[in-house]
PDB file of N, CA and C in Angstrom:
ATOM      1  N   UNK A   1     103.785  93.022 101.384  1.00  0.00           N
ATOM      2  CA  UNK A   1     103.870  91.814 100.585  1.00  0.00           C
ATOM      3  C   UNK A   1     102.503  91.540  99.958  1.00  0.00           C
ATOM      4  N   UNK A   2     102.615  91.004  98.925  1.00  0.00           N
ATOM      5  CA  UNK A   2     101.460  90.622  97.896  1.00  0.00           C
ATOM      6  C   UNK A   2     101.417  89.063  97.404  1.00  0.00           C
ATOM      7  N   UNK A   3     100.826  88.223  98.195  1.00  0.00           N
ATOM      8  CA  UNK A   3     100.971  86.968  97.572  1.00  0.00           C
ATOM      9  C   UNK A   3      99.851  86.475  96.447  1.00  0.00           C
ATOM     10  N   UNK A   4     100.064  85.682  95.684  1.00  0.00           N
ATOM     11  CA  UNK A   4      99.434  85.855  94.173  1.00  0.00           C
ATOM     12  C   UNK A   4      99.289  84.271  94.080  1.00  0.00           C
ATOM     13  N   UNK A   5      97.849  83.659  94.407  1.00  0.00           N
ATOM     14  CA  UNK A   5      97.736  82.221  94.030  1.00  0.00           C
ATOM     15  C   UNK A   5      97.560  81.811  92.896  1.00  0.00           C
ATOM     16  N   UNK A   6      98.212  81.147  91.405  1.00  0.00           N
ATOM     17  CA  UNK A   6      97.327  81.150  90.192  1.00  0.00           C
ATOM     18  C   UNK A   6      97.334  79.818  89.730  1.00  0.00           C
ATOM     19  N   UNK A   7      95.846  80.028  89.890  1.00  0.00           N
ATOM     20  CA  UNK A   7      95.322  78.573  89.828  1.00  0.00           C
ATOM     21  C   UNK A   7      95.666  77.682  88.002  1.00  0.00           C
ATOM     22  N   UNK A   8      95.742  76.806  87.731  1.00  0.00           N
ATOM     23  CA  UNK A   8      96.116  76.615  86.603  1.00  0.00           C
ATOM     24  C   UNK A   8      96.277  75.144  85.772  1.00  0.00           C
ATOM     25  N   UNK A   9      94.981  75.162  84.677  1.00  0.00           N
ATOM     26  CA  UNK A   9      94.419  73.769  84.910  1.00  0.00           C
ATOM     27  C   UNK A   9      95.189  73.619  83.518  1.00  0.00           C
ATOM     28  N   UNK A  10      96.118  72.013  83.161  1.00  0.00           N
ATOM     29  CA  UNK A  10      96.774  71.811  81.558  1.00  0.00           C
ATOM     30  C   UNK A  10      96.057  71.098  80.978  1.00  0.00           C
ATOM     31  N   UNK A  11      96.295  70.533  79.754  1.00  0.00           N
ATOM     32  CA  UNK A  11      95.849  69.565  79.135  1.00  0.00           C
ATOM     33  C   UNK A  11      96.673  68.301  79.437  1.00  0.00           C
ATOM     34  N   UNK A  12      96.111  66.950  79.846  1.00  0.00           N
ATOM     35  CA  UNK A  12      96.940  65.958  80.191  1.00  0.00           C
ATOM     36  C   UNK A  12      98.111  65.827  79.089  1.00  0.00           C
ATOM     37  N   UNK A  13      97.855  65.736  77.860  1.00  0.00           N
ATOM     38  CA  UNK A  13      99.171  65.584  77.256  1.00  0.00           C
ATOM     39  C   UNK A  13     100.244  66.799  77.317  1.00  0.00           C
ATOM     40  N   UNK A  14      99.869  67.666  78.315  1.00  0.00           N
ATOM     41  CA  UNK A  14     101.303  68.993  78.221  1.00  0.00           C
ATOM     42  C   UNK A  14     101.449  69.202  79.589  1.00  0.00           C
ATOM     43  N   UNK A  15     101.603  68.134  80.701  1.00  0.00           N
ATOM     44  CA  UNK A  15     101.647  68.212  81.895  1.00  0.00           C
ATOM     45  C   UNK A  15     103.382  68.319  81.632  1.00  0.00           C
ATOM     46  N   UNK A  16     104.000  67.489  81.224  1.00  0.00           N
ATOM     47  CA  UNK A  16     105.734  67.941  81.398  1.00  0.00           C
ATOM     48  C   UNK A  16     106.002  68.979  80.231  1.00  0.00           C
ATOM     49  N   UNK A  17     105.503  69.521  79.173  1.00  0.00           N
ATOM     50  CA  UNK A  17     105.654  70.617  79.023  1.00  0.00           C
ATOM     51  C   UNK A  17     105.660  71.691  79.731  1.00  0.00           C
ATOM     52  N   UNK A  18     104.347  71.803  80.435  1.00  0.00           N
ATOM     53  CA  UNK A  18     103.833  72.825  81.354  1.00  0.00           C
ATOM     54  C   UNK A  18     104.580  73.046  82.550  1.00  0.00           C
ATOM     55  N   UNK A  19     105.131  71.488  82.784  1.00  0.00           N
ATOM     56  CA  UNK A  19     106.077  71.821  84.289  1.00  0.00           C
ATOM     57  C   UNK A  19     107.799  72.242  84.010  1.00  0.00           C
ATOM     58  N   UNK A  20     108.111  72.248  82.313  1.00  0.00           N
ATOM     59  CA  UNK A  20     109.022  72.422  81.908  1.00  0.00           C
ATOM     60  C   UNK A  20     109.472  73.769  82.053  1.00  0.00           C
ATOM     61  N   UNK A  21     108.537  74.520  81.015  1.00  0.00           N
ATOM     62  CA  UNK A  21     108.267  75.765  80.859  1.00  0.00           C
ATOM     63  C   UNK A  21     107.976  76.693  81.959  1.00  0.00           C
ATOM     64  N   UNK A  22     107.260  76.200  83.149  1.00  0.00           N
ATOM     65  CA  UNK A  22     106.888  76.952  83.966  1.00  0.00           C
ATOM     66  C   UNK A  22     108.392  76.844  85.014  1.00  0.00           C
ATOM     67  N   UNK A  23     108.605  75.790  85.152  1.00  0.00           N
ATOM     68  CA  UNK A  23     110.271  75.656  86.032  1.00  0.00           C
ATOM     69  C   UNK A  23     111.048  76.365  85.101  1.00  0.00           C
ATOM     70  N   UNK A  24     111.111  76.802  83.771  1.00  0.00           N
ATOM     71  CA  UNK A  24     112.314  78.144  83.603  1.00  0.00           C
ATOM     72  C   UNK A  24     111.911  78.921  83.965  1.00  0.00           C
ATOM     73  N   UNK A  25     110.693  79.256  83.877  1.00  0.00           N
ATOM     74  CA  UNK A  25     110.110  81.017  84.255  1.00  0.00           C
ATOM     75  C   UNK A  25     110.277  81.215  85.420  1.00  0.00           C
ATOM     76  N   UNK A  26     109.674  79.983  86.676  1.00  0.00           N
ATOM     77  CA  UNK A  26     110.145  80.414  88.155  1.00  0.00           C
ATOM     78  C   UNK A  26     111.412  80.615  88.694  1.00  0.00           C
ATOM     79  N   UNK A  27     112.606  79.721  87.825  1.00  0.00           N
ATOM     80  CA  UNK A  27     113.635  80.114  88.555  1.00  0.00           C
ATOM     81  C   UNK A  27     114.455  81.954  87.599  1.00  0.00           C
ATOM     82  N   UNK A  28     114.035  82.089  86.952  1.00  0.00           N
ATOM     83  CA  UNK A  28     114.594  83.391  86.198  1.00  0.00           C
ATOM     84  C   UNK A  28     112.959  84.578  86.995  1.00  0.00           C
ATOM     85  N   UNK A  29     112.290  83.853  87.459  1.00  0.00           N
ATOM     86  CA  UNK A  29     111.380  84.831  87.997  1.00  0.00           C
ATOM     87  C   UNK A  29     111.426  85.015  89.454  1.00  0.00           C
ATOM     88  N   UNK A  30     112.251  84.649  90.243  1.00  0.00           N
ATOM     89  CA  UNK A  30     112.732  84.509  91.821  1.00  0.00           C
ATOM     90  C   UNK A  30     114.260  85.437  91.434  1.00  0.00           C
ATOM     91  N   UNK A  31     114.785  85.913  90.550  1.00  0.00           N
ATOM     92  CA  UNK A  31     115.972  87.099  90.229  1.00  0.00           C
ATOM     93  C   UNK A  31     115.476  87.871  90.288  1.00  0.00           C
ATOM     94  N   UNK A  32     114.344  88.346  89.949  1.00  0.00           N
ATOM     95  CA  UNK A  32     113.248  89.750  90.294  1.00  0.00           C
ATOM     96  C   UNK A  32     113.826  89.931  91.506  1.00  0.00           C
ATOM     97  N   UNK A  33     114.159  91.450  91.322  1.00  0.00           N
ATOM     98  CA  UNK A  33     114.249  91.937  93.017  1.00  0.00           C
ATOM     99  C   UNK A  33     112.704  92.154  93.666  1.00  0.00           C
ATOM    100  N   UNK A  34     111.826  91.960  93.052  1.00  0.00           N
ATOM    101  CA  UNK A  34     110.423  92.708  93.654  1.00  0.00           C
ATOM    102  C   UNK A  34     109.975  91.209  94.044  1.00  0.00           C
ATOM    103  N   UNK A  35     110.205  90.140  93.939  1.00  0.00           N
ATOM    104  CA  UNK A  35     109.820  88.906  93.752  1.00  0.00           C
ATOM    105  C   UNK A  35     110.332  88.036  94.974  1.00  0.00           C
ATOM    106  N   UNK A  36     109.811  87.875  96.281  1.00  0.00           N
ATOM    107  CA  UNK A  36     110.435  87.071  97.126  1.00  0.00           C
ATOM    108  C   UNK A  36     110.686  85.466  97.113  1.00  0.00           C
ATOM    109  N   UNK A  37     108.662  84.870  96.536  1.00  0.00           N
ATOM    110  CA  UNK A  37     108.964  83.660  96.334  1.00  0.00           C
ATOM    111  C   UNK A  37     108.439  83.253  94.907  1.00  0.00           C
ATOM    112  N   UNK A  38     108.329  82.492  94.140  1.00  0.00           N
ATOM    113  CA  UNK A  38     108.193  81.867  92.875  1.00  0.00           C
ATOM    114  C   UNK A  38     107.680  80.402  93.037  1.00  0.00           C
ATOM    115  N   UNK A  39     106.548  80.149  93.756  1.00  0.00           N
ATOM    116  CA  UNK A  39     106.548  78.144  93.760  1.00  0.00           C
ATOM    117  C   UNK A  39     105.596  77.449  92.643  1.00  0.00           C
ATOM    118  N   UNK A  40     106.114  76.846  92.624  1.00  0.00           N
ATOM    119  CA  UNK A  40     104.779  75.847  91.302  1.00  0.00           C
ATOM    120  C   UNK A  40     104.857  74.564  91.998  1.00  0.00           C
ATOM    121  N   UNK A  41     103.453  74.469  92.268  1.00  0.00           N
ATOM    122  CA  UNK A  41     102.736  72.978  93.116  1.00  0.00           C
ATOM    123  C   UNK A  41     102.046  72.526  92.056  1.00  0.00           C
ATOM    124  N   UNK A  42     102.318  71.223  92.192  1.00  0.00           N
ATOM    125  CA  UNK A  42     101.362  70.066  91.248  1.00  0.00           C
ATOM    126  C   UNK A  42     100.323  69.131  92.456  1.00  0.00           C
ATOM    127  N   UNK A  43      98.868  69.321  91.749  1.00  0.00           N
ATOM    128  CA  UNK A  43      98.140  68.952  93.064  1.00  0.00           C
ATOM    129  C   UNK A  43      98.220  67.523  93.039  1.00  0.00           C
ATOM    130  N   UNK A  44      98.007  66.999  93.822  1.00  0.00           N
ATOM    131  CA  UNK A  44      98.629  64.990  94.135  1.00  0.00           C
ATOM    132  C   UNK A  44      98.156  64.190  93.680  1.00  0.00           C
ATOM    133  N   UNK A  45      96.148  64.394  93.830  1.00  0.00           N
ATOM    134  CA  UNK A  45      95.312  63.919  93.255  1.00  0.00           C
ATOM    135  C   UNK A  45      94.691  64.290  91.717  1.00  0.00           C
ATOM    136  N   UNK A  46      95.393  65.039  90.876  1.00  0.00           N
ATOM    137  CA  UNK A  46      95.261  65.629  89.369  1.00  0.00           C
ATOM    138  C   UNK A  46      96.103  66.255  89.070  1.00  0.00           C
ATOM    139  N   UNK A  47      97.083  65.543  88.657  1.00  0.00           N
ATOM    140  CA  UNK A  47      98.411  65.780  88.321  1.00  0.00           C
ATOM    141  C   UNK A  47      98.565  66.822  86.887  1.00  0.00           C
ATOM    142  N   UNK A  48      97.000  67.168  86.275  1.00  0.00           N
ATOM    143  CA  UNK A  48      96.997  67.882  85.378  1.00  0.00           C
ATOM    144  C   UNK A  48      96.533  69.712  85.967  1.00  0.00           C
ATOM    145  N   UNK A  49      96.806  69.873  87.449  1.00  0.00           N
ATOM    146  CA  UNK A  49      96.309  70.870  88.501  1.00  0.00           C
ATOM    147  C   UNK A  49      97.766  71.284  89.007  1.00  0.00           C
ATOM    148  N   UNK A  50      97.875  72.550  89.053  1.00  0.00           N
ATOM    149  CA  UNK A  50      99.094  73.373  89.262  1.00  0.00           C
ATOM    150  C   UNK A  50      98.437  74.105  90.116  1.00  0.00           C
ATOM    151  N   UNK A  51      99.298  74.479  90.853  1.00  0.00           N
ATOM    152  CA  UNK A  51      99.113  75.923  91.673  1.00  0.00           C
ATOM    153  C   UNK A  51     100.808  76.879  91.773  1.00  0.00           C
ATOM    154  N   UNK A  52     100.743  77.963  91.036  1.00  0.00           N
ATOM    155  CA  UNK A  52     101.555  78.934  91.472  1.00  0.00           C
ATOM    156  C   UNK A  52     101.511  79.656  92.736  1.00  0.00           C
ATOM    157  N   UNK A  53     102.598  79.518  93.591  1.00  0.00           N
ATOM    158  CA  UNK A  53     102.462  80.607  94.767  1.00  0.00           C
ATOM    159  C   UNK A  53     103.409  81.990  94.375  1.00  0.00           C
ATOM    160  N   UNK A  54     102.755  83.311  94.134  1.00  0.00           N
ATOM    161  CA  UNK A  54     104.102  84.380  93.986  1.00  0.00           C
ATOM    162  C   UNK A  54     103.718  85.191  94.957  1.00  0.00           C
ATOM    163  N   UNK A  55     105.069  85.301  95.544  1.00  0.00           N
ATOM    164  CA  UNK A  55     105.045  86.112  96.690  1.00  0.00           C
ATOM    165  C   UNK A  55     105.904  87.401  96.161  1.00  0.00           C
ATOM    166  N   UNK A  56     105.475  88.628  96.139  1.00  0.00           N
ATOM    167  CA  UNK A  56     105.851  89.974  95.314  1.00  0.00           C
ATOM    168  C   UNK A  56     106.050  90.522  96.834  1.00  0.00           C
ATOM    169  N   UNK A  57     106.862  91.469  96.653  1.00  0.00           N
ATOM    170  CA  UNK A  57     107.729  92.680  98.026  1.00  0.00           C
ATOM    171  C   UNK A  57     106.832  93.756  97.594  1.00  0.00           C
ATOM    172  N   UNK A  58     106.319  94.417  96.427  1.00  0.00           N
ATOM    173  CA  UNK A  58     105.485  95.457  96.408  1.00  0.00           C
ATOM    174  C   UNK A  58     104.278  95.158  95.845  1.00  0.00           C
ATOM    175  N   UNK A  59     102.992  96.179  95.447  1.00  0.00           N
ATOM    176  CA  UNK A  59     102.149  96.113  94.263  1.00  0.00           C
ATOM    177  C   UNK A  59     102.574  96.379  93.457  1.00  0.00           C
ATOM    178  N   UNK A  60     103.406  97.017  92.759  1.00  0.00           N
ATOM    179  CA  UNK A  60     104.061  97.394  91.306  1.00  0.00           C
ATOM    180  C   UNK A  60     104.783  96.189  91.030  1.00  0.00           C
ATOM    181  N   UNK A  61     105.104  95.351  91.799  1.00  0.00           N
ATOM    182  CA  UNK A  61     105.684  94.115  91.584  1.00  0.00           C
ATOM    183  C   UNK A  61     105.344  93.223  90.432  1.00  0.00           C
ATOM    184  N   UNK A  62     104.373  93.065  90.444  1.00  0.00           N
ATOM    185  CA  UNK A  62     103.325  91.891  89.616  1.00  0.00           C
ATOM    186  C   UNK A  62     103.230  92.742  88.066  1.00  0.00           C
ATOM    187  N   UNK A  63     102.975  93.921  87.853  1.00  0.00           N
ATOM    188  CA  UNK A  63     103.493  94.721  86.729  1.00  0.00           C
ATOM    189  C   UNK A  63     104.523  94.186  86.427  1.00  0.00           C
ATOM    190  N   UNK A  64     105.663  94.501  87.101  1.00  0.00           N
ATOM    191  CA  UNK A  64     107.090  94.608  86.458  1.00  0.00           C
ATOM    192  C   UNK A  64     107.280  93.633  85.745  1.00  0.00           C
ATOM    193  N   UNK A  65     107.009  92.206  86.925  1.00  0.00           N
ATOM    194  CA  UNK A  65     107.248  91.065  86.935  1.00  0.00           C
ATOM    195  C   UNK A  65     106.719  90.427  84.699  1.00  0.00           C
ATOM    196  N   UNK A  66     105.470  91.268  84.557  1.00  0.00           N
ATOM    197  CA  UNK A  66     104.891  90.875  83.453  1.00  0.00           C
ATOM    198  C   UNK A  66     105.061  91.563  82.306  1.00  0.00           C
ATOM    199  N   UNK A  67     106.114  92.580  82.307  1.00  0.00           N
ATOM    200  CA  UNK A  67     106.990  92.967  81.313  1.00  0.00           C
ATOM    201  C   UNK A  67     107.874  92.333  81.082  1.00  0.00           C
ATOM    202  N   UNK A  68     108.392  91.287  81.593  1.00  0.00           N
ATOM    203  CA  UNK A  68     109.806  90.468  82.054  1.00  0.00           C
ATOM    204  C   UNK A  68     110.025  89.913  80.421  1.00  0.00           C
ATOM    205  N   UNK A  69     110.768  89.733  79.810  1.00  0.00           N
ATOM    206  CA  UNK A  69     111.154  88.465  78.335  1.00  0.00           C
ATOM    207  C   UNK A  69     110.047  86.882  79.238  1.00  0.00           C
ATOM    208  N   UNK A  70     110.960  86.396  79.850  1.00  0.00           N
ATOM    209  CA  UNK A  70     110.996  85.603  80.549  1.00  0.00           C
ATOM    210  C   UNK A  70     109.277  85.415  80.742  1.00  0.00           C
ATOM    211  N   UNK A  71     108.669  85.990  81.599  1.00  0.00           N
ATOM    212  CA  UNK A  71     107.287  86.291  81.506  1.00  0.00           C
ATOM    213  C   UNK A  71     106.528  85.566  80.625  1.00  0.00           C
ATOM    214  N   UNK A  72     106.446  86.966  79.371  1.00  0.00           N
ATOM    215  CA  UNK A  72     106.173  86.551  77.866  1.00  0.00           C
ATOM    216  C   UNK A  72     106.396  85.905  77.216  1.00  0.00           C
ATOM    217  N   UNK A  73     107.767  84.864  77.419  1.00  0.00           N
ATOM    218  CA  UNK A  73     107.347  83.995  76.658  1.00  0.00           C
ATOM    219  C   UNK A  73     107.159  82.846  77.196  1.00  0.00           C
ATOM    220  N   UNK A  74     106.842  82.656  78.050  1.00  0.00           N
ATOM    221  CA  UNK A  74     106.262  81.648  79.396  1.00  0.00           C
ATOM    222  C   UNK A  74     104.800  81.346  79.021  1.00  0.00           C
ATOM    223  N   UNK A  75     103.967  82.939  78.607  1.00  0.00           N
ATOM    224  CA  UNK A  75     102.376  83.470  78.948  1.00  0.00           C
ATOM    225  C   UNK A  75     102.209  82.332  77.431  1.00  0.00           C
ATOM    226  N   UNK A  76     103.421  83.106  76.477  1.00  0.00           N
ATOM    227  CA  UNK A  76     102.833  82.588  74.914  1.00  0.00           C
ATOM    228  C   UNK A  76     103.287  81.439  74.772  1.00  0.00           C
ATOM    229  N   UNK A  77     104.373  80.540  75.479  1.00  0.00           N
ATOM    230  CA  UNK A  77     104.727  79.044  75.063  1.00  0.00           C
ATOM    231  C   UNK A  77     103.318  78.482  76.048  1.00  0.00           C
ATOM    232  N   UNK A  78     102.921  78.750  77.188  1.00  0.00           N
ATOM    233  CA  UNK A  78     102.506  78.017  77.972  1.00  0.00           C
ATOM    234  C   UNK A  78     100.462  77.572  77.445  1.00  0.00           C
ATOM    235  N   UNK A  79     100.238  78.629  77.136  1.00  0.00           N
ATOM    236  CA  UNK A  79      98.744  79.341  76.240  1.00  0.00           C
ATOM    237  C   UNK A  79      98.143  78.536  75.754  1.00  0.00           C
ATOM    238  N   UNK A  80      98.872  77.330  75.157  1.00  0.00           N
ATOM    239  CA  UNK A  80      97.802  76.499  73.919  1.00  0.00           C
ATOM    240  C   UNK A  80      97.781  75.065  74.820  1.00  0.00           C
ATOM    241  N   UNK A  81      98.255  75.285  76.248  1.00  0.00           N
ATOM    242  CA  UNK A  81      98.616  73.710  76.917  1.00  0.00           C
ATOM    243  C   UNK A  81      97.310  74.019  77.944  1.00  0.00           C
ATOM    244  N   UNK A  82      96.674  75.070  78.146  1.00  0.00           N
ATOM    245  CA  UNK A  82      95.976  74.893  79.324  1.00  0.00           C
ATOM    246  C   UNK A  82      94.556  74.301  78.890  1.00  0.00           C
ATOM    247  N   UNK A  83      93.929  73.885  79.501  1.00  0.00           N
ATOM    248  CA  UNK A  83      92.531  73.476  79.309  1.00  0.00           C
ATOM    249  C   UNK A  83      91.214  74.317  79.934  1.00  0.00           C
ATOM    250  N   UNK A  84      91.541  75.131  80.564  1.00  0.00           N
ATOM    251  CA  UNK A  84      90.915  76.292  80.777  1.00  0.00           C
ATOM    252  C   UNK A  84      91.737  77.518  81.156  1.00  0.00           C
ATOM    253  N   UNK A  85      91.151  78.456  81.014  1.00  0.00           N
ATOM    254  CA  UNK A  85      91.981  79.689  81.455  1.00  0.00           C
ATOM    255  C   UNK A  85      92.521  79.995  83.146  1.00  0.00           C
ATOM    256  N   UNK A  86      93.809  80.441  83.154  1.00  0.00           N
ATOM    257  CA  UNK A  86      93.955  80.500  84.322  1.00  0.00           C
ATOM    258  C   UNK A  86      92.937  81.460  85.406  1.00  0.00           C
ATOM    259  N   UNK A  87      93.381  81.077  86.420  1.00  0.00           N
ATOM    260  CA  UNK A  87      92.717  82.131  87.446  1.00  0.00           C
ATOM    261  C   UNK A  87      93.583  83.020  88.155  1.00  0.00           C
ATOM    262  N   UNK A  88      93.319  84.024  88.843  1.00  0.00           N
ATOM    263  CA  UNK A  88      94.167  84.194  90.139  1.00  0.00           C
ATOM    264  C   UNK A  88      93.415  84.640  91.581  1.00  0.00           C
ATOM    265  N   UNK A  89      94.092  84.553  92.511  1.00  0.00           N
ATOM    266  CA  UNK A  89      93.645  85.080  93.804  1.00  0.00           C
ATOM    267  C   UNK A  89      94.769  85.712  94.421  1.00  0.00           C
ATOM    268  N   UNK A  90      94.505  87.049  95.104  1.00  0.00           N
ATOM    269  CA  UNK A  90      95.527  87.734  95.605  1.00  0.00           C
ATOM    270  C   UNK A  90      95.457  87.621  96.857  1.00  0.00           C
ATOM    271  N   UNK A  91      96.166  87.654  97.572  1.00  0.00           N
ATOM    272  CA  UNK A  91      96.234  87.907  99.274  1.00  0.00           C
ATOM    273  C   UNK A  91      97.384  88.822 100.062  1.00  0.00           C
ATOM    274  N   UNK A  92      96.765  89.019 101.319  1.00  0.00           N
ATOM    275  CA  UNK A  92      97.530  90.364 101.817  1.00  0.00           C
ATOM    276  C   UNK A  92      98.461  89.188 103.017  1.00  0.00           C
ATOM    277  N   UNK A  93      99.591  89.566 103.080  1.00  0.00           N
ATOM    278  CA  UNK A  93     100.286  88.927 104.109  1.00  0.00           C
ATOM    279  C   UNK A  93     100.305  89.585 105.498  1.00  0.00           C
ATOM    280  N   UNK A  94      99.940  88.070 106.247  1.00  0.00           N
ATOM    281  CA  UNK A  94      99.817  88.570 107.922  1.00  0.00           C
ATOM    282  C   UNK A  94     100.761  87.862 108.817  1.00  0.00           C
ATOM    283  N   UNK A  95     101.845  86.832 108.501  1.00  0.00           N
ATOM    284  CA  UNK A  95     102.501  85.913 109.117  1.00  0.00           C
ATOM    285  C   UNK A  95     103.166  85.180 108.233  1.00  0.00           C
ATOM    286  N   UNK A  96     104.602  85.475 108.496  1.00  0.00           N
ATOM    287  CA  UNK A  96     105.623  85.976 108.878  1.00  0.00           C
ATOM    288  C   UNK A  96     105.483  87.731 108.750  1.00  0.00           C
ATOM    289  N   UNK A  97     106.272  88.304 109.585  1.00  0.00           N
ATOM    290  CA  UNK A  97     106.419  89.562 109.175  1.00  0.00           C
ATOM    291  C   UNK A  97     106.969  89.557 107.569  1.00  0.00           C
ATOM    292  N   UNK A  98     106.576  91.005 106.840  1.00  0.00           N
ATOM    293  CA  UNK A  98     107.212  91.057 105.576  1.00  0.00           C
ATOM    294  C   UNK A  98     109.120  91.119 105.808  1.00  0.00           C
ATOM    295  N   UNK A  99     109.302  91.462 106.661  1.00  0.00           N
ATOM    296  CA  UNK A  99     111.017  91.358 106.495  1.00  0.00           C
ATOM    297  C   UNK A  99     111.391  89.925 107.074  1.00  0.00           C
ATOM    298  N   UNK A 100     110.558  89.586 106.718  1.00  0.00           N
ATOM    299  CA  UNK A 100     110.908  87.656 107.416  1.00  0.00           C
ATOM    300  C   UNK A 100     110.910  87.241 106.476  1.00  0.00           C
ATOM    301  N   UNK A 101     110.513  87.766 105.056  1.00  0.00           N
ATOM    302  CA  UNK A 101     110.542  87.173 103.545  1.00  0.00           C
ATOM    303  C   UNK A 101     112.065  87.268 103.092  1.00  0.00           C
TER     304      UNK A 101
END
């Protein structure tokens, strides 16, 4: 398993855009078979602060995943709303076992 944190700062006026757009992509991006989880967190105290959690079954995962339609046009509707560029952080899973996903 490959979990994928991406950090992800909007512009206050495209906070329900951003949570629009990004809620189609996660739920058509959790049909990925390589794709276990899909979450989008809004942080409590800056409601203009997202955090994606993706939890991928392989490394080729996160590839696939970014050939997707769905993907692309997520990357290009979502692009002109952020206020800085996203980030990411990857992590290796230690708990749950991977077949507990």
């Amino acid at each position: 398993m490959l979990i994928v944190h991406v950090h992800v700062s909007v512009r206050p006026d495209f906070i329900e855009a951003f949570k629009e757009a990004t809620l189609e992509n996660a739920l058509k991006s959790v049909k990925e078979p390589g794709i276990a989880r899909f979450d989008l967190i809004q942080q409590a105290d800056d409601p203009s602060r997202f955090l994606l959690v993706e939890v991928y079954r392989t490394s080729e995962a996160p590839a696939r995943h970014k050939e997707t339609s769905h993907y692309q046009a997520w990357r290009d509707r979502v692009a002109p709303m952020m206020a800085e560029a996203r980030t990411s952080i990857r992590y290796a899973n230690l708990f749950p076992p991977d077949d507990g996903w």
